[in-house]
C-alpha atoms as a PDB file:
ATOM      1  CA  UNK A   1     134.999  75.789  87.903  1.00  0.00           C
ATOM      2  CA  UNK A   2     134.032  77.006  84.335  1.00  0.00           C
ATOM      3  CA  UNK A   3     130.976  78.978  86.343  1.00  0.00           C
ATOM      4  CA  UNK A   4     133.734  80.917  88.256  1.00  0.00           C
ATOM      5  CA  UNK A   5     135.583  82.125  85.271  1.00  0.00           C
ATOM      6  CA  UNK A   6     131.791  82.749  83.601  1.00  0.00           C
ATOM      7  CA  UNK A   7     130.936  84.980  86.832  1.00  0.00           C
ATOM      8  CA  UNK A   8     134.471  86.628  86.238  1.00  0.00           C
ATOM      9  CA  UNK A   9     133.992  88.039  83.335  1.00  0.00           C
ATOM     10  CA  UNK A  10     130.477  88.869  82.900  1.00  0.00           C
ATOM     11  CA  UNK A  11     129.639  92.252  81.515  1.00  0.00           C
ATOM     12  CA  UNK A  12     129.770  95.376  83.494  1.00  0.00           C
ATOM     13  CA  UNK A  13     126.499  96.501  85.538  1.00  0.00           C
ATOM     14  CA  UNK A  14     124.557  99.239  84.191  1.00  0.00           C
ATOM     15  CA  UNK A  15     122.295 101.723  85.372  1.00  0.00           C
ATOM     16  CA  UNK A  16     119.382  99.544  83.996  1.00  0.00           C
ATOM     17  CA  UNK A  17     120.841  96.742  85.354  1.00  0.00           C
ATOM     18  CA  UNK A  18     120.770  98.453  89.068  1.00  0.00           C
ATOM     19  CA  UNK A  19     116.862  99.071  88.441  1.00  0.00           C
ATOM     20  CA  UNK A  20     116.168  95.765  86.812  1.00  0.00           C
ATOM     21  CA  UNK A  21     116.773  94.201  90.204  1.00  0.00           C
ATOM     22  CA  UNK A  22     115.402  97.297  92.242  1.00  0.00           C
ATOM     23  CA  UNK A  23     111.938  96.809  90.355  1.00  0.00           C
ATOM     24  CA  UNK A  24     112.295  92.850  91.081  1.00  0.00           C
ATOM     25  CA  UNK A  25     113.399  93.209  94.830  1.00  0.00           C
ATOM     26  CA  UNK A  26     110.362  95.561  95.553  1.00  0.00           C
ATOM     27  CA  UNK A  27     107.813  93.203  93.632  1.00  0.00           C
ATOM     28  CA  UNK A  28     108.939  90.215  96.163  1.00  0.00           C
ATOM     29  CA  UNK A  29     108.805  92.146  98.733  1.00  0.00           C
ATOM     30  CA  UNK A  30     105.409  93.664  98.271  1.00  0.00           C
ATOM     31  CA  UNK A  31     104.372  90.039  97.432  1.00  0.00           C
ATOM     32  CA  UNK A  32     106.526  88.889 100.904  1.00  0.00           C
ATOM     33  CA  UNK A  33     104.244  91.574 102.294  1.00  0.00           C
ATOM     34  CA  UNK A  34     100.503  90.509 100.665  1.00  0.00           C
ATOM     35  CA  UNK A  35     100.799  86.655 101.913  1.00  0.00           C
ATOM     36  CA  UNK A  36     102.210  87.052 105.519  1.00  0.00           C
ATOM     37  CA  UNK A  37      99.468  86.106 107.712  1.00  0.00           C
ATOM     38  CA  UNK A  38      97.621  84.242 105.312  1.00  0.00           C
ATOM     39  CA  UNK A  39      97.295  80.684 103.654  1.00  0.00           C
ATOM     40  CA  UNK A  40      99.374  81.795 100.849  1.00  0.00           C
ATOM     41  CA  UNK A  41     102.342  81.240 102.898  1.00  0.00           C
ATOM     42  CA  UNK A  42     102.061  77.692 102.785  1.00  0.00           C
ATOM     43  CA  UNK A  43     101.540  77.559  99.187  1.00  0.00           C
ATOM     44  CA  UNK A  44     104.340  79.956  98.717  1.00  0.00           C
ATOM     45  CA  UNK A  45     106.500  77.341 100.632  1.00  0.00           C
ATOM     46  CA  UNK A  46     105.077  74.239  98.776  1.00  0.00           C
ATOM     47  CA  UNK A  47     105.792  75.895  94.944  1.00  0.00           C
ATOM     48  CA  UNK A  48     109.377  76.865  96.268  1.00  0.00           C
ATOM     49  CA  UNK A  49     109.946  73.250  97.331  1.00  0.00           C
ATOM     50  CA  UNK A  50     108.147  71.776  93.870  1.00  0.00           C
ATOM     51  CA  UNK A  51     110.758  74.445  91.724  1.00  0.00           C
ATOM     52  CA  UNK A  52     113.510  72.932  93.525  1.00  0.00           C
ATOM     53  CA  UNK A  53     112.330  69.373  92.558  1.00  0.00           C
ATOM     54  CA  UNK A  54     111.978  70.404  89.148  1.00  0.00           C
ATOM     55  CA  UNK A  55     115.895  71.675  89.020  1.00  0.00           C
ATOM     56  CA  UNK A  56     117.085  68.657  90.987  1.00  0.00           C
ATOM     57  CA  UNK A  57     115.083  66.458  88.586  1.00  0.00           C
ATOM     58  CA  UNK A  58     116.522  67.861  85.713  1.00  0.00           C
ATOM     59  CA  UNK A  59     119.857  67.973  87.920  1.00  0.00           C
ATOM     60  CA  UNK A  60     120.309  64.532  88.412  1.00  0.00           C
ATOM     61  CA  UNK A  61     118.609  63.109  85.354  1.00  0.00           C
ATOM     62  CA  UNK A  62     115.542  62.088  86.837  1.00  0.00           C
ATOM     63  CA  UNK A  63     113.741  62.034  83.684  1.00  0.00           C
ATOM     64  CA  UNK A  64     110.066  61.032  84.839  1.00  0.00           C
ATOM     65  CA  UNK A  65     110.102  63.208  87.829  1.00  0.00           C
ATOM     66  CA  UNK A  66     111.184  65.745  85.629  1.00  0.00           C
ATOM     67  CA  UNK A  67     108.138  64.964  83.232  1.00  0.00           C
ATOM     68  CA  UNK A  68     105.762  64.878  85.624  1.00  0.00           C
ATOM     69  CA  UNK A  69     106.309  68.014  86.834  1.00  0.00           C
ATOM     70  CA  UNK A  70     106.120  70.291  83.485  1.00  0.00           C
ATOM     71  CA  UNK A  71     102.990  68.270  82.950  1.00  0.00           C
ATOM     72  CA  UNK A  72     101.660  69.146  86.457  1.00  0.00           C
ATOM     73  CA  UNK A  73     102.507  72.874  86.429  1.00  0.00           C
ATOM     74  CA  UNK A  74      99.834  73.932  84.032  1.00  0.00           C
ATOM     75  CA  UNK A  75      97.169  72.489  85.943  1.00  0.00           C
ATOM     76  CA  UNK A  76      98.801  73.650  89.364  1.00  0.00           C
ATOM     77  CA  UNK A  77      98.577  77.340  88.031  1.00  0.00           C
ATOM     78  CA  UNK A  78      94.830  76.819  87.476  1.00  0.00           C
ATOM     79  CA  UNK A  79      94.209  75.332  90.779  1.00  0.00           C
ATOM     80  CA  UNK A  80      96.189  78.021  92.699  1.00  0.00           C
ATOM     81  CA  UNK A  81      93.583  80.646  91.076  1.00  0.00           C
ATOM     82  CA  UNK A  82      90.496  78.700  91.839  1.00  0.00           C
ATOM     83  CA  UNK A  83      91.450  77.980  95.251  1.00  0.00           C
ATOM     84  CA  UNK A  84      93.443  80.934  96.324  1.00  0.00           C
ATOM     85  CA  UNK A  85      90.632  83.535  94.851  1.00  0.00           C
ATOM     86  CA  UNK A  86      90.022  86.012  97.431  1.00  0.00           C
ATOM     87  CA  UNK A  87      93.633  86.411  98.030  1.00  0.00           C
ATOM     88  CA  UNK A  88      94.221  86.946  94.918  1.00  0.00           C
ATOM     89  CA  UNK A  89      91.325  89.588  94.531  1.00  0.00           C
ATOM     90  CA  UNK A  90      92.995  91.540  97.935  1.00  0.00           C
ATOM     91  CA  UNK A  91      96.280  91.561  96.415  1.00  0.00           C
ATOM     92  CA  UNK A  92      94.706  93.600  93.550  1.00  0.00           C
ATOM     93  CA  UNK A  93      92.659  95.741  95.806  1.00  0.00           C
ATOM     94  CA  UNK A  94      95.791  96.701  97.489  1.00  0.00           C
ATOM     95  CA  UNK A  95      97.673  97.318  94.296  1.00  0.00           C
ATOM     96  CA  UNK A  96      94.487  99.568  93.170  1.00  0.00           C
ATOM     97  CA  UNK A  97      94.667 101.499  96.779  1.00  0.00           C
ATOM     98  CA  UNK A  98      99.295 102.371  95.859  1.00  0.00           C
ATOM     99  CA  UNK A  99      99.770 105.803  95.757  1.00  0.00           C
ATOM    100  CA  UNK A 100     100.053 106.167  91.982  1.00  0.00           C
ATOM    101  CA  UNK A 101      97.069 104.820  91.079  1.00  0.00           C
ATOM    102  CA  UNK A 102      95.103 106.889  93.921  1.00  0.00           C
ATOM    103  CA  UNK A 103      96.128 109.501  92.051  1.00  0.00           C
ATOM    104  CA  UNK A 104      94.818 108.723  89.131  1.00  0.00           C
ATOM    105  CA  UNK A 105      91.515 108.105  90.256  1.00  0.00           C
ATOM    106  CA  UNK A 106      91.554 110.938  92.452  1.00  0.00           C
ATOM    107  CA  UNK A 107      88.375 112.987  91.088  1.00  0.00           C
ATOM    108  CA  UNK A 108      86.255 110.238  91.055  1.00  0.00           C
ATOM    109  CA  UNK A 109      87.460 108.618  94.367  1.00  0.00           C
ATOM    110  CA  UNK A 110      86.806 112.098  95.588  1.00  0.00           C
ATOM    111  CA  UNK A 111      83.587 113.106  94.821  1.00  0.00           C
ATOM    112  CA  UNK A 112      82.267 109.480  95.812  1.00  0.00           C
ATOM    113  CA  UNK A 113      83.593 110.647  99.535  1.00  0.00           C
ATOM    114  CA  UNK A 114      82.095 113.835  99.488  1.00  0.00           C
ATOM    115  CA  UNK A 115      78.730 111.776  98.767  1.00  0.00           C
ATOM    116  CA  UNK A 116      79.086 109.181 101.476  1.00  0.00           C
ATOM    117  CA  UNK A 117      80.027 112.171 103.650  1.00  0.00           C
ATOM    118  CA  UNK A 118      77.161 114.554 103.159  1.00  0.00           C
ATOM    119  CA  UNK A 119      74.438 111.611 103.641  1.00  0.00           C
ATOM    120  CA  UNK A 120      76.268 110.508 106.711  1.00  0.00           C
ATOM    121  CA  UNK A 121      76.280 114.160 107.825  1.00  0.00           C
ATOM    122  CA  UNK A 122      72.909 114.291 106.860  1.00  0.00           C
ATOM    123  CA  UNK A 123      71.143 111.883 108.802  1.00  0.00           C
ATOM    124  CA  UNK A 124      73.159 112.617 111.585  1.00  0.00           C
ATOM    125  CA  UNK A 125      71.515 116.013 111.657  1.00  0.00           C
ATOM    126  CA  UNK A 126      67.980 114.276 111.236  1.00  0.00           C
ATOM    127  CA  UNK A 127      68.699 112.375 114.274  1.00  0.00           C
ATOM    128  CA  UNK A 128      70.643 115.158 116.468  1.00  0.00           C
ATOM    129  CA  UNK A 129      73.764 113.543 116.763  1.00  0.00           C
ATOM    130  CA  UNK A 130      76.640 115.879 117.359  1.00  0.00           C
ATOM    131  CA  UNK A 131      79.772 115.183 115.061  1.00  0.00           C
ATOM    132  CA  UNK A 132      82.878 116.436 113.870  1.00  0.00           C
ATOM    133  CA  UNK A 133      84.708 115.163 110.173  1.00  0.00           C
ATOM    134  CA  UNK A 134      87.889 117.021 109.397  1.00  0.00           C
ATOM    135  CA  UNK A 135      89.100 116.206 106.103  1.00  0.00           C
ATOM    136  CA  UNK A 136      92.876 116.918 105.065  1.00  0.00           C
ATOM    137  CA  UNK A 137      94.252 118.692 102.527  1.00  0.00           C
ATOM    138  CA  UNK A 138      97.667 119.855 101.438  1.00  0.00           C
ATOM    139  CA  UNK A 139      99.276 119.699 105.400  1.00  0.00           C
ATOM    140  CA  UNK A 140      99.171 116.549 107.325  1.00  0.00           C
ATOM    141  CA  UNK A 141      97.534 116.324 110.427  1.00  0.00           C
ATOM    142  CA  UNK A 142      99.407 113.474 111.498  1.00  0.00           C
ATOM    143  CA  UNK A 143      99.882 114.311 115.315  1.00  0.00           C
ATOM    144  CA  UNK A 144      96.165 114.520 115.506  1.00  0.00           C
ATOM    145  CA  UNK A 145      95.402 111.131 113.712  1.00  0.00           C
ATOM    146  CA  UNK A 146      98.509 109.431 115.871  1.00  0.00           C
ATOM    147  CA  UNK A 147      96.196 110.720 119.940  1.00  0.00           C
ATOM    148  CA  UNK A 148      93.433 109.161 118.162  1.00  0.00           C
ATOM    149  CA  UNK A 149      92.020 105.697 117.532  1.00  0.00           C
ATOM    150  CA  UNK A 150      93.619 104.312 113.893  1.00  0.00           C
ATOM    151  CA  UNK A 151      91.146 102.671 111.430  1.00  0.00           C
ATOM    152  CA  UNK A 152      92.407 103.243 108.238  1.00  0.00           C
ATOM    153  CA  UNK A 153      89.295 102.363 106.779  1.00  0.00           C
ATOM    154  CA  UNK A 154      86.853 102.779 103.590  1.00  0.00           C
ATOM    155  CA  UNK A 155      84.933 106.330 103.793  1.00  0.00           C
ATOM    156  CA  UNK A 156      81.341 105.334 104.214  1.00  0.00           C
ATOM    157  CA  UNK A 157      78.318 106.911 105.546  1.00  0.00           C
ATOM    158  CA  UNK A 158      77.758 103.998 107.630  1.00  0.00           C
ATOM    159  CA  UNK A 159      80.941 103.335 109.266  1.00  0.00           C
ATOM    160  CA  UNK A 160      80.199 107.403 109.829  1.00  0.00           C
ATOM    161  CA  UNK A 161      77.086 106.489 111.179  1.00  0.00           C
ATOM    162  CA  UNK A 162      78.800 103.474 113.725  1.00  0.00           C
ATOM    163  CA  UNK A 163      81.156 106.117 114.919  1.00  0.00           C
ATOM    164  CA  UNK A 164      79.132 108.809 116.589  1.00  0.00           C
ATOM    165  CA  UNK A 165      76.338 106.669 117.833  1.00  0.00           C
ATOM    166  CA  UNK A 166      76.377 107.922 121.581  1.00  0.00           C
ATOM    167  CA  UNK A 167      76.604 104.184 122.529  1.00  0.00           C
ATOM    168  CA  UNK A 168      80.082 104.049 120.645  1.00  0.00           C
ATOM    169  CA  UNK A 169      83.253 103.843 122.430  1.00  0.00           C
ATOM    170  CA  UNK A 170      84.500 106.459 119.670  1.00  0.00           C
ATOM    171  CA  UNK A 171      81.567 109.124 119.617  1.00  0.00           C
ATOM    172  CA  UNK A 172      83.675 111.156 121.850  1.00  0.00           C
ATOM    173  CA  UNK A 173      86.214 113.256 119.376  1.00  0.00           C
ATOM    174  CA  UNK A 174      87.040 113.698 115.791  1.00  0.00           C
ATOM    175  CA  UNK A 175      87.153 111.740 112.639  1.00  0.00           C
ATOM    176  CA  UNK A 176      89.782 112.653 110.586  1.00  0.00           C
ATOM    177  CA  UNK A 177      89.924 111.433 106.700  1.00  0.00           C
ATOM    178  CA  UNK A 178      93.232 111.115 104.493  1.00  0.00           C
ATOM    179  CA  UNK A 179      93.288 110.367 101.115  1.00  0.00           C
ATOM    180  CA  UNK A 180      89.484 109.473 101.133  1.00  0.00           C
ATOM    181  CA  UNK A 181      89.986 107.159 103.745  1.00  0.00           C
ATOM    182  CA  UNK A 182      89.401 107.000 107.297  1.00  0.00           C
ATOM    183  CA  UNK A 183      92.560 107.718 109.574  1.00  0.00           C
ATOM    184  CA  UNK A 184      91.168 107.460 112.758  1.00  0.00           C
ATOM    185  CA  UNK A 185      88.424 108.555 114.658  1.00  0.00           C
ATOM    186  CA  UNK A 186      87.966 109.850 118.662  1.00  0.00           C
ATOM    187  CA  UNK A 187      90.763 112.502 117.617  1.00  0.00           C
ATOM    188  CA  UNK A 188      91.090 115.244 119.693  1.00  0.00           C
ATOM    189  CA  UNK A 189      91.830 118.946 118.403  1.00  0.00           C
ATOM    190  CA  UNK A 190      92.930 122.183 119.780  1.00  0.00           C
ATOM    191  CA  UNK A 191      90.065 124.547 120.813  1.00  0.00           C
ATOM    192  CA  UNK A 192      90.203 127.966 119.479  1.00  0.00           C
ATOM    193  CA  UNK A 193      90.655 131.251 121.830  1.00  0.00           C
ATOM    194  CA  UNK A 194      89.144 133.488 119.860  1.00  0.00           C
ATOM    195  CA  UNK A 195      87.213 135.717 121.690  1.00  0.00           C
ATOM    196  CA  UNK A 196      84.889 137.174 119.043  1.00  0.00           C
ATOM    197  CA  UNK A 197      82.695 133.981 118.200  1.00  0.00           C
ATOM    198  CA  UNK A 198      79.395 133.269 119.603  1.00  0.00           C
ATOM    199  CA  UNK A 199      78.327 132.164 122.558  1.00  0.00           C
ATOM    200  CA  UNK A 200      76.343 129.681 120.984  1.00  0.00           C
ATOM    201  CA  UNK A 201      78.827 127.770 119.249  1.00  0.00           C
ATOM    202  CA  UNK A 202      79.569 124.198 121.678  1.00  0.00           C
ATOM    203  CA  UNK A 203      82.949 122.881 121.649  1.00  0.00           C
ATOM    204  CA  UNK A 204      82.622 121.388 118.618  1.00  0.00           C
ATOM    205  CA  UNK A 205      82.504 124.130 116.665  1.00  0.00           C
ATOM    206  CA  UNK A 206      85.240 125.536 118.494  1.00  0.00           C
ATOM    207  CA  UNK A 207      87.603 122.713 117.816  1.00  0.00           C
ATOM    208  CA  UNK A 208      86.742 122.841 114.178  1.00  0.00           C
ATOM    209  CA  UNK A 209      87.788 126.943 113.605  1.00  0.00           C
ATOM    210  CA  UNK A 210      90.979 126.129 115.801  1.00  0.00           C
ATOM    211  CA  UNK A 211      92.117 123.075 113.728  1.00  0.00           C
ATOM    212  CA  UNK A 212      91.405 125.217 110.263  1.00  0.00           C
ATOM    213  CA  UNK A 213      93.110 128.148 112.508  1.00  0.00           C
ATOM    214  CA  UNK A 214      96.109 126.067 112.402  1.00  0.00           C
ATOM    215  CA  UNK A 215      96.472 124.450 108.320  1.00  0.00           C
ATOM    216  CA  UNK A 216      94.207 124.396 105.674  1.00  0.00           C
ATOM    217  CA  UNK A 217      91.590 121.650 106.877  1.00  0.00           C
ATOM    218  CA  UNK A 218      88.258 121.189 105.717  1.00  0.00           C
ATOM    219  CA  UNK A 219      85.734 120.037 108.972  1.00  0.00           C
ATOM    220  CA  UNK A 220      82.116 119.571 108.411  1.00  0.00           C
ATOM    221  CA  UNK A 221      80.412 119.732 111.814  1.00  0.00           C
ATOM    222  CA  UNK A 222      76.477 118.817 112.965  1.00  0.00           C
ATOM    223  CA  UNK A 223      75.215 120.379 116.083  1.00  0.00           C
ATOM    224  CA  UNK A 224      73.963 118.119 119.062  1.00  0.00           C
ATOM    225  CA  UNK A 225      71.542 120.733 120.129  1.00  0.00           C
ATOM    226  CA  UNK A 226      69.979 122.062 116.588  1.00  0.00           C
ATOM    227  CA  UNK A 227      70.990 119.145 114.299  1.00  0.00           C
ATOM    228  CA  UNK A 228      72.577 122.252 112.237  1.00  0.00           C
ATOM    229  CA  UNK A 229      74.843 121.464 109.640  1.00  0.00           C
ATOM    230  CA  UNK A 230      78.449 123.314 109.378  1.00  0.00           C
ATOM    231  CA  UNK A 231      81.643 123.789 107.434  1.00  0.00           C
ATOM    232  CA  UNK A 232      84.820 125.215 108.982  1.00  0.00           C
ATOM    233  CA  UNK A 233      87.619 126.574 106.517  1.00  0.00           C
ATOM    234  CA  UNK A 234      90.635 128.845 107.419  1.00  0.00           C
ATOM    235  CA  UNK A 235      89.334 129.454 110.760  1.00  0.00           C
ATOM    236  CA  UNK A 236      85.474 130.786 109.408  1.00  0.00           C
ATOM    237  CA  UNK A 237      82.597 128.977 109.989  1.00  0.00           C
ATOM    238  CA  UNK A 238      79.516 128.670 107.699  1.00  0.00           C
ATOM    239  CA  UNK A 239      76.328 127.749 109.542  1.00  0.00           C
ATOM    240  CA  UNK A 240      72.631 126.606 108.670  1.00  0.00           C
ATOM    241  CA  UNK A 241      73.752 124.790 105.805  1.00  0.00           C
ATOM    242  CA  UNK A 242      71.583 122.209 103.714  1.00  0.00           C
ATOM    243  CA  UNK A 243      72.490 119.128 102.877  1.00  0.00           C
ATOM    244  CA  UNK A 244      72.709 120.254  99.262  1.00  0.00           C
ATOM    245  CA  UNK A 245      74.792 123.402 100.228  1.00  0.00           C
ATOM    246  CA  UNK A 246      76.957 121.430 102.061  1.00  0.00           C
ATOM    247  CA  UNK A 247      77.872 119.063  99.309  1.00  0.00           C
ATOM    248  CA  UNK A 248      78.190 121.881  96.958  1.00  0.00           C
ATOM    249  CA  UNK A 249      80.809 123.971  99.349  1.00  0.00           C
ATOM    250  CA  UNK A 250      82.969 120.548  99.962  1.00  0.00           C
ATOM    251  CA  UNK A 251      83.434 120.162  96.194  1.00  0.00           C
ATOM    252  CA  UNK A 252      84.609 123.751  95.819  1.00  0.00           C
ATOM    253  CA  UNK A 253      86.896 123.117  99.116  1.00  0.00           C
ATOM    254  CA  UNK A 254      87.860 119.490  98.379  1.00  0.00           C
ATOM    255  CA  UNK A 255      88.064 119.264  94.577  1.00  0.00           C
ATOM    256  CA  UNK A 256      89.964 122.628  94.296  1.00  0.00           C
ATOM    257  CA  UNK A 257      93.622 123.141  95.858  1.00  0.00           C
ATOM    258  CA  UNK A 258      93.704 125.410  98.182  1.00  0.00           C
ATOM    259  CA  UNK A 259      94.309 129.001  98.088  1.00  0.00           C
ATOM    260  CA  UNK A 260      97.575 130.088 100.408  1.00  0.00           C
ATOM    261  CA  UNK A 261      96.396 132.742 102.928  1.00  0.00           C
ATOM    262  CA  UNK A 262      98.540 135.598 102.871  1.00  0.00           C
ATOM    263  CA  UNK A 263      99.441 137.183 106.326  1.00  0.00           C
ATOM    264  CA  UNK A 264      99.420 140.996 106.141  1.00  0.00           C
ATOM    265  CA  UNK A 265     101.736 142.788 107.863  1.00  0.00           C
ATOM    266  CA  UNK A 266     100.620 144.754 110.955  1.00  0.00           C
END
């Protein structure tokens, strides 16, 4: 019972201590979370199993067992890599994609979406395909993303492309884009009522100056009818715009925080 007394009087629990074993919960439980679904359950299971051996080896004095396996583990470690590659590789993807390390590479990461973006947008407008990519800023637009079909995908001019293809069950709606991802796509957003704007302007357009009416979206819309190119901030719309214009007004949009519009009293 000497392990009782031991437990007993072991030193008091620090502040450290408390995130010592919050750092080490949250690492097996992100690592819990990488392998579900995958093969490296089963190899999860079978190196729990062969760490048990190795205790009840040395446990009950099984001294060849207990050789056997420090001679084995070496080589196991190697084979695990070689044959468990690609889920290793995900695992790493998915720690490069955690919020901290998004933001570090947020500059970068952002002007290689405003790329992919304005080629998508461009040979949408070569072919006349009406579309509709609202990117978010500083307020969510999670109630849009949430009536619309979730991806959660990589930003790429071709997935763009896939999307509003008139044969494509999504072509109908919005595609909304978080963190230089896409959220989801076939989004639906509020029409504006304001009664000064052209005639000309489809619903597109409209939807696009009543979502930036409403927080302080960026949406880059191509006409249907003209193949025109548009942005849509705070509610105004900027029309005509080249392909080179466009990608110059997203950066000052997109890589700049937005300014807070100040309501003036009546």
């Amino acid at each position: 019972m000497d392990w009782i007394a031991n437990l007993a009087h072991r030193p008091r629990m620090g502040w450290w201590d408390i995130l010592d074993i919050l750092v080490v919960s949250v690492i097996i439980y992100e690592t819990l979370k990488l392998i579900r679904g995958t093969r490296a359950v089963q190899m999860a299971i079978g190196a729990g199993l062969f760490v048990a051996l190795f205790y009840v080896s040395r446990w009950s004095q099984l001294g060849t067992v207990n050789w056997l396996i420090r001679n084995l583990a070496g080589y196991v470690v190697i084979a695990v890599i070689v044959l468990f590659q690609s889920d290793i590789r995900r695992a790493l993807a998915h720690l490069g994609r955690a919020p901290f390390f998004r933001y570090l590479a947020k500059p970068e990461s952002k002007e290689e979406s405003i790329e992919e973006l304005v080629v998508a947008a461009g040979m949408l407008s070569a072919q006349r395909i009406g579309a509709i990519i609202v990117i978010e800023r500083q307020i969510g637009l999670r109630s849009y993303v949430e009536g619309g079909i979730p991806l959660d995908a990589v930003l790429t001019y071709d997935l763009l492309l896939s999307i509003f293809q008139k044969t494509s069950p999504l072509h109908d709606g919005a595609v909304i884009i978080q963190e230089d991802r896409i959220a989801a796509a076939a989004c639906f957003l509020p029409l504006t009522i304001n009664p000064r704007l052209s005639k000309e302007l489809g619903s597109r357009h409209r939807a696009a100056i009543g979502l930036t009416e409403e927080n302080d979206a960026v949406a880059v819309v191509v006409s249907e009818e003209t193949g025109a190119l548009s942005v849509v901030a705070d509610g105004e719309i900027e029309r005509g715009l080249s392909a080179d214009a466009l990608r110059a007004r997203l950066r000052s949009l997109v890589l700049q925080p937005p300014v807070r519009r100040e309501v003036q009293p009546a």
